[in-house]
N, C-alpha and C. Protein backbone atom coordinates (compact mmCIF):
# COMPACT_ATOMS: atom_id res chain seq x y z
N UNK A 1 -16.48 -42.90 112.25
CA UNK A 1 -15.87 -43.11 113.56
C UNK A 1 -16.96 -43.01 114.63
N UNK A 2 -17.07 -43.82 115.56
CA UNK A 2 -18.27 -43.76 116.18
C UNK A 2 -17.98 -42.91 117.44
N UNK A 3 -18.50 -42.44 118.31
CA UNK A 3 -18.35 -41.72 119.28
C UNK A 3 -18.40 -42.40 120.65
N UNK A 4 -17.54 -41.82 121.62
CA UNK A 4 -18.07 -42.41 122.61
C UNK A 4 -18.89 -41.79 123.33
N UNK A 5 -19.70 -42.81 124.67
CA UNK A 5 -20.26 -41.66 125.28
C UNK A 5 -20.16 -42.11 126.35
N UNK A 6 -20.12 -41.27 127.68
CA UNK A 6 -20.01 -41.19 128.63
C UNK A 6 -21.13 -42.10 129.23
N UNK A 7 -21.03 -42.40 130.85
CA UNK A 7 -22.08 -43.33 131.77
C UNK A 7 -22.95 -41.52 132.10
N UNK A 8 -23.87 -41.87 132.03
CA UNK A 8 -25.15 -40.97 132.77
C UNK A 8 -24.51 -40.62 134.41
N UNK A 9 -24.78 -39.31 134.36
CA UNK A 9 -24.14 -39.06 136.20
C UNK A 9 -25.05 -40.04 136.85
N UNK A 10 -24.58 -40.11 138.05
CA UNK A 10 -24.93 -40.91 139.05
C UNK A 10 -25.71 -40.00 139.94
N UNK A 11 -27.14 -39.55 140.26
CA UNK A 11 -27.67 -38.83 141.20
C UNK A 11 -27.74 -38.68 142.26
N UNK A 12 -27.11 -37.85 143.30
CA UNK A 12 -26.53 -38.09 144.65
C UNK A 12 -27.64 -37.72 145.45
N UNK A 13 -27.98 -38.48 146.59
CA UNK A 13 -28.93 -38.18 147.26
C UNK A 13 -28.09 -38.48 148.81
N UNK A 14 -29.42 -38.08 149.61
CA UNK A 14 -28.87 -37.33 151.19
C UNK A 14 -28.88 -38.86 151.82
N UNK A 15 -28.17 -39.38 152.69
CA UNK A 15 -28.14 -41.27 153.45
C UNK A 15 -28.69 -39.82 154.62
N UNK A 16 -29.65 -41.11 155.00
CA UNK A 16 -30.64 -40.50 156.76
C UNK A 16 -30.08 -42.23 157.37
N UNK A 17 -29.59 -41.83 158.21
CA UNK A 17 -29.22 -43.16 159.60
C UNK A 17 -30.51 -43.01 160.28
N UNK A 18 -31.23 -44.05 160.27
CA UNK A 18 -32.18 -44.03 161.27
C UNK A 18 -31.48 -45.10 162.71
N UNK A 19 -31.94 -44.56 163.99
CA UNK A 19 -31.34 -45.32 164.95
C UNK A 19 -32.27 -46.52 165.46
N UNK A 20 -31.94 -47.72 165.57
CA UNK A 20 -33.54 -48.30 166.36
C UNK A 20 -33.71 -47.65 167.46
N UNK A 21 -34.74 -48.44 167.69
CA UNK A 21 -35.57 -47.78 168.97
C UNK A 21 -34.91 -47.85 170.33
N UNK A 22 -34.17 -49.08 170.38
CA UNK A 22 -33.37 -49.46 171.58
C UNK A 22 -32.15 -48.70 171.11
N UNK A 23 -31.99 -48.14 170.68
CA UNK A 23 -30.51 -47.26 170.60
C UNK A 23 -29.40 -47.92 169.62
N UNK A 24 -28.58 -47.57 169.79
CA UNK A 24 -27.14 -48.42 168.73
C UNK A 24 -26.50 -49.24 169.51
N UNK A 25 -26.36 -50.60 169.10
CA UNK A 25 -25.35 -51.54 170.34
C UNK A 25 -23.88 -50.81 170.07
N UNK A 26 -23.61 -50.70 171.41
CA UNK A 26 -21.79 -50.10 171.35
C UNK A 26 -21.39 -51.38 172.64
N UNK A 27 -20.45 -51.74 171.78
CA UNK A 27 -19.71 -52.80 172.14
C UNK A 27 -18.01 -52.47 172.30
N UNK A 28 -17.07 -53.17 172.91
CA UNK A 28 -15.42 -53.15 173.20
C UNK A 28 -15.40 -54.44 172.59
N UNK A 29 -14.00 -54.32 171.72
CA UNK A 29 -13.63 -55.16 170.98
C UNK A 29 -11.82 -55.57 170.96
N UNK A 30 -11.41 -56.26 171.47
CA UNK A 30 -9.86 -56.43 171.75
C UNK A 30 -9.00 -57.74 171.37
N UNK A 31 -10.37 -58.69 170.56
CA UNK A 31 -10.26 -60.48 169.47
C UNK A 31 -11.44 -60.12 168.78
N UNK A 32 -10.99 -60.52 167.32
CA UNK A 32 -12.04 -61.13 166.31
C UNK A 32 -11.40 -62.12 165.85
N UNK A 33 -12.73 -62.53 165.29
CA UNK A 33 -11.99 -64.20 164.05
C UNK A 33 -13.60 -63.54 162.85
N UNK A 34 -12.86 -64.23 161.82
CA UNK A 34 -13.39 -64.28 160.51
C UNK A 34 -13.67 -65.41 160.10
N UNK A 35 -15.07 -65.57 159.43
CA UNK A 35 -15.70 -66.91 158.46
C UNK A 35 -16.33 -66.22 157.39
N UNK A 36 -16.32 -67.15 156.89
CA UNK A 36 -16.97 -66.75 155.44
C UNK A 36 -17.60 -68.00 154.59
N UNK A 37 -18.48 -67.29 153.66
CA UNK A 37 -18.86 -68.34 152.72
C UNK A 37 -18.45 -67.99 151.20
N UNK A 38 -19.15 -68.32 150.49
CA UNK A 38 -19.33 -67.35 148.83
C UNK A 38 -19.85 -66.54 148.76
N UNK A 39 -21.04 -66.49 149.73
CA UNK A 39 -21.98 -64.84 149.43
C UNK A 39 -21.58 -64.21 150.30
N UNK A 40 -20.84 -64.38 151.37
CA UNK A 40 -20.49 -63.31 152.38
C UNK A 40 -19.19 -63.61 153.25
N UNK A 41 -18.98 -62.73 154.85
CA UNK A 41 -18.22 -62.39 155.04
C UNK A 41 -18.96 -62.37 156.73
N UNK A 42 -18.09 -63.11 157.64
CA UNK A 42 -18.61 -62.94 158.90
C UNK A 42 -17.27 -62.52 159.76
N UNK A 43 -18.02 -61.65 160.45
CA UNK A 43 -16.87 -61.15 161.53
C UNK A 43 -17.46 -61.17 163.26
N UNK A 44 -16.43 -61.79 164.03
CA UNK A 44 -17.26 -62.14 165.37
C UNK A 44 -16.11 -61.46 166.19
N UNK A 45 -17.02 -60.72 166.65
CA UNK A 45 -16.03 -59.42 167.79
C UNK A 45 -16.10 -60.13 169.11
N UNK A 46 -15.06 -59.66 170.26
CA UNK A 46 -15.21 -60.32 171.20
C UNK A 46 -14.21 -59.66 172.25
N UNK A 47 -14.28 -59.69 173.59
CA UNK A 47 -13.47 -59.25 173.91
C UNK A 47 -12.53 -59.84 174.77
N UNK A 48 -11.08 -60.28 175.44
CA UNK A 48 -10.64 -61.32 176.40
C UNK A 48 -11.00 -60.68 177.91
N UNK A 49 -11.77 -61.70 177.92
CA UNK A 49 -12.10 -61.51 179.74
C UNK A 49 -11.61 -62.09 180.64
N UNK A 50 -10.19 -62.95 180.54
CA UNK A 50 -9.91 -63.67 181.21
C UNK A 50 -8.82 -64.10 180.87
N UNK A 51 -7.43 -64.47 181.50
CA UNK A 51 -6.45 -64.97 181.35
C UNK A 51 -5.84 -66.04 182.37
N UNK A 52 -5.54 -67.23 182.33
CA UNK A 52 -4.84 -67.80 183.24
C UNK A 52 -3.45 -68.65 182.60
N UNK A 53 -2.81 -69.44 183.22
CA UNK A 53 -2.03 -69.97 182.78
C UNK A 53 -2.56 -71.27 182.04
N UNK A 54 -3.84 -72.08 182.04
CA UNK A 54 -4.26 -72.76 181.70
C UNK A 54 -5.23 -72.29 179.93
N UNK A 55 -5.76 -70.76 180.14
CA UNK A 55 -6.90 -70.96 178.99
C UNK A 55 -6.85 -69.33 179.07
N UNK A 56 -7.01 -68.85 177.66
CA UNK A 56 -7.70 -67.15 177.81
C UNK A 56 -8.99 -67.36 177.40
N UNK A 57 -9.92 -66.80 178.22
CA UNK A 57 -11.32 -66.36 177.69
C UNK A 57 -11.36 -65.57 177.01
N UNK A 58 -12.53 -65.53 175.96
CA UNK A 58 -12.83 -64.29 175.43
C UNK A 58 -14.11 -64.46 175.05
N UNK A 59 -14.87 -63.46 175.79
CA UNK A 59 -16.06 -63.05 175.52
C UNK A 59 -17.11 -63.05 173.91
N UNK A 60 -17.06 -63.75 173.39
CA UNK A 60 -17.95 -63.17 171.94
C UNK A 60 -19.22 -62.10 172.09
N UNK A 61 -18.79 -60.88 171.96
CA UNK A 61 -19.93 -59.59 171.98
C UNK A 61 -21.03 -59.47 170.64
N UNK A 62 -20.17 -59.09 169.61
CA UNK A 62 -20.92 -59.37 168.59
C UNK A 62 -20.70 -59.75 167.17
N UNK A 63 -21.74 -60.83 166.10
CA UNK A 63 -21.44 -60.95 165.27
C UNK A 63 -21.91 -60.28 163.80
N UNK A 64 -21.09 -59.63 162.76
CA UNK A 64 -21.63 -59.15 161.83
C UNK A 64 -21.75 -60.11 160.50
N UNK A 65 -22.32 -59.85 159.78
CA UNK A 65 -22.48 -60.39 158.48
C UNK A 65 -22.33 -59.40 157.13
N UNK A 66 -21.60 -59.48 156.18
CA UNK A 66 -21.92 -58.30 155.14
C UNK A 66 -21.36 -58.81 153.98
N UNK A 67 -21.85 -58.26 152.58
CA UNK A 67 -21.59 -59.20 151.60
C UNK A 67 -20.22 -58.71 151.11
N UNK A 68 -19.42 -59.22 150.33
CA UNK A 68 -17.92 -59.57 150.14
C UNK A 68 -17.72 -57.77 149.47
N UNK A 69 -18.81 -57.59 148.91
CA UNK A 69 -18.46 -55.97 147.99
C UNK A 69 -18.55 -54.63 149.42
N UNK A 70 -19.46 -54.98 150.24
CA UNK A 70 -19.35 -54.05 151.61
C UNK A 70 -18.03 -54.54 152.67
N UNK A 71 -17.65 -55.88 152.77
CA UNK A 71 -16.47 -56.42 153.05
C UNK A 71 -15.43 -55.37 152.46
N UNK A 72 -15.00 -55.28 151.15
CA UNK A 72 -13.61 -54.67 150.03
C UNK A 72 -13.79 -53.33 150.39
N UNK A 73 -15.43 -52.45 150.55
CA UNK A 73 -15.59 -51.19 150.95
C UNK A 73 -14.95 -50.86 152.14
N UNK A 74 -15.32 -51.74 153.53
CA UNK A 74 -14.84 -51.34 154.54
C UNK A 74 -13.11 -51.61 154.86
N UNK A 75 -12.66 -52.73 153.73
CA UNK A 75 -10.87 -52.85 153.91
C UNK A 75 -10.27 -51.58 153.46
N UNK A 76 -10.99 -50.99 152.73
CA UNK A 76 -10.22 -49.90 152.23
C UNK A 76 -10.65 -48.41 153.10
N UNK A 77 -12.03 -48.33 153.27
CA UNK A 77 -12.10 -47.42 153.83
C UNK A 77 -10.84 -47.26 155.47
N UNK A 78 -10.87 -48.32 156.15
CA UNK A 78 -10.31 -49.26 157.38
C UNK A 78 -8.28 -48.57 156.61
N UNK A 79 -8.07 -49.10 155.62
CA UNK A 79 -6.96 -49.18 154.94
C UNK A 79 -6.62 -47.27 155.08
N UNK A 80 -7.66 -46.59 154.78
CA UNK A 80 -7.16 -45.25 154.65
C UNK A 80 -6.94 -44.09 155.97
N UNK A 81 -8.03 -45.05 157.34
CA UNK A 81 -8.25 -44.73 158.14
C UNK A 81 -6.92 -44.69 158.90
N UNK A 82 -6.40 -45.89 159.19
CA UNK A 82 -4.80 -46.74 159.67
C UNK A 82 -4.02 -45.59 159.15
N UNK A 83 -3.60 -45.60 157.81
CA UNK A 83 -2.73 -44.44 157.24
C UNK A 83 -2.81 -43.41 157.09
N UNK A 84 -3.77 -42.54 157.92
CA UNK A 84 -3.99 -41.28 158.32
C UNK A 84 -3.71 -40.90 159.56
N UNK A 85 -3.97 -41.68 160.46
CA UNK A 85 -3.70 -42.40 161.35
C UNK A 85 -2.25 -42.15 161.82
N UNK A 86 -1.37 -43.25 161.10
CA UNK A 86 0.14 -43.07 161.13
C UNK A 86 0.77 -42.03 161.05
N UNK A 87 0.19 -41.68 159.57
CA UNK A 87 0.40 -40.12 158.99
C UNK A 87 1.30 -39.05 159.88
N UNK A 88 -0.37 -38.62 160.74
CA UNK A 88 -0.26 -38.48 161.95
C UNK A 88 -0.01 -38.36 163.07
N UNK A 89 0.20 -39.61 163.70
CA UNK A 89 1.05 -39.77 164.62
C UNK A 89 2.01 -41.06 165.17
N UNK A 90 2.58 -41.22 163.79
CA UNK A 90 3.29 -42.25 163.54
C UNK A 90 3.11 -44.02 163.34
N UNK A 91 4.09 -44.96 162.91
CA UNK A 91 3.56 -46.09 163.39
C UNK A 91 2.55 -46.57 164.00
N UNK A 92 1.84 -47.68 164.11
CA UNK A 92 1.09 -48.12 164.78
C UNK A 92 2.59 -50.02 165.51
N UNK A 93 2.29 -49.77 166.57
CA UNK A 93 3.48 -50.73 166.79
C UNK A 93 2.31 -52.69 166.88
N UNK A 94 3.23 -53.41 166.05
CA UNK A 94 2.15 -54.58 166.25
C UNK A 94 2.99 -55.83 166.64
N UNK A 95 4.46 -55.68 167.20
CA UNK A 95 4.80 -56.75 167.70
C UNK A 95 5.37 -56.43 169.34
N UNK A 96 4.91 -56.83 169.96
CA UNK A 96 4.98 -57.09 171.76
C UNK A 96 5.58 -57.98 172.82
N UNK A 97 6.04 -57.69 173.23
CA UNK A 97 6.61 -58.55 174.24
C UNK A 97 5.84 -59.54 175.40
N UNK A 98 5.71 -60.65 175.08
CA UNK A 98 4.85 -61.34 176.41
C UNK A 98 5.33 -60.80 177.53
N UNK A 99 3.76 -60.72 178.14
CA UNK A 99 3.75 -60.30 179.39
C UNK A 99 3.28 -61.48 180.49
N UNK A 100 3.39 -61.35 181.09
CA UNK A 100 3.38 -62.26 182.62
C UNK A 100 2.07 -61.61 183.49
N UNK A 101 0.43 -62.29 183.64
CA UNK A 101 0.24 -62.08 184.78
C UNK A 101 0.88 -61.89 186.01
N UNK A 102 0.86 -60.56 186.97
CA UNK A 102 1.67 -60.04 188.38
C UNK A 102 1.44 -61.23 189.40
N UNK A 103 2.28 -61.54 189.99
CA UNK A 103 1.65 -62.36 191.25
C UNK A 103 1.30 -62.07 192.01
N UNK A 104 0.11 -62.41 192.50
CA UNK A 104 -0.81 -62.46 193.58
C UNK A 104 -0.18 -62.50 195.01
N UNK A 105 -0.33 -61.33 195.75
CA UNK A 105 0.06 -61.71 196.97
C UNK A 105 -0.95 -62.76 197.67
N UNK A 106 -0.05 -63.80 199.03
CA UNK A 106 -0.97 -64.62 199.65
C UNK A 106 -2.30 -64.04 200.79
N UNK A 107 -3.02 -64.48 200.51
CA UNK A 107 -3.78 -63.87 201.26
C UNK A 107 -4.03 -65.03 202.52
N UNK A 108 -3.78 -63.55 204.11
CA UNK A 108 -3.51 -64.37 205.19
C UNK A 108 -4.62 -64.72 206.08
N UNK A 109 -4.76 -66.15 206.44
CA UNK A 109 -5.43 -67.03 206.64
C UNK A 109 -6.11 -66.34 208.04
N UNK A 110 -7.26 -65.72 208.24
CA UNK A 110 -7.82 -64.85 209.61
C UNK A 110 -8.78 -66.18 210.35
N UNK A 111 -8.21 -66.16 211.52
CA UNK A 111 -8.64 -67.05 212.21
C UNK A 111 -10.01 -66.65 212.89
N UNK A 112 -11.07 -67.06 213.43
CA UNK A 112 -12.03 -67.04 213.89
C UNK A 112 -11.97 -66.62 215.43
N UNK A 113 -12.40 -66.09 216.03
CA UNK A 113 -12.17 -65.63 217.43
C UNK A 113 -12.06 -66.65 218.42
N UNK A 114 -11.56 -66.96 219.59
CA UNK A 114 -11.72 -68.27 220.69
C UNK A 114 -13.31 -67.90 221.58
N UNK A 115 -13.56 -68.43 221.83
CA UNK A 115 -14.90 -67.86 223.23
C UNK A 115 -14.26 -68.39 224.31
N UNK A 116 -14.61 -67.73 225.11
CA UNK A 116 -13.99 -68.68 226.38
C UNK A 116 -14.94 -68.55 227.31
């Protein structure tokens, strides 16, 4: 009968974050969209800067790239975060009621002085 044997431990060592030199970009994020290829996974953060009745802007801040196995890492890590989250302090609510830009009061037309 042959034996089995176990995988060799895995040797844990210390992760050091080094920061660049210019610091860490911190960005606001409130739209993304997703692309992808076969080797990877793109995510483009962005934020809406603008609304009219014609068009919403939105800013593109920043884009990441990461391969599909750091992609599945962060859905789940993301996945456990949300449901701790809830846990917590309940629901997260994700359907809303359109809202209406307020209207603008008119702004009144100041006439220029007479000389006389």
């Amino acid at each position: 009968m042959a034996q089995e044997s176990s995988p060799a431990p895995v040797p844990q060592r210390k992760v050091e974050f080094v920061k660049h030199s210019d610091g860490i970009l911190y960005t606001y994020t409130n739209n993304f969209s997703i692309g992808y290829t076969v080797f990877d996974l793109r995510l483009v953060f962005g934020e809406v800067t603008d609304v009219t009745e014609q068009k919403i802007e939105v800013t593109q801040r920043v884009h990441v790239s990461m391969s599909w196995l750091e992609a599945k890492a962060l859905t789940e890590s993301l996945a456990a975060y949300v449901k701790n989250y809830e846990d917590s302090y309940g629901p997260i609510k994700t359907e809303f009621s359109p809202m209406q830009n307020p209207k603008m009061p008119e702004i009144p037309k100041i006439s220029p002085p007479t000389v006389t």
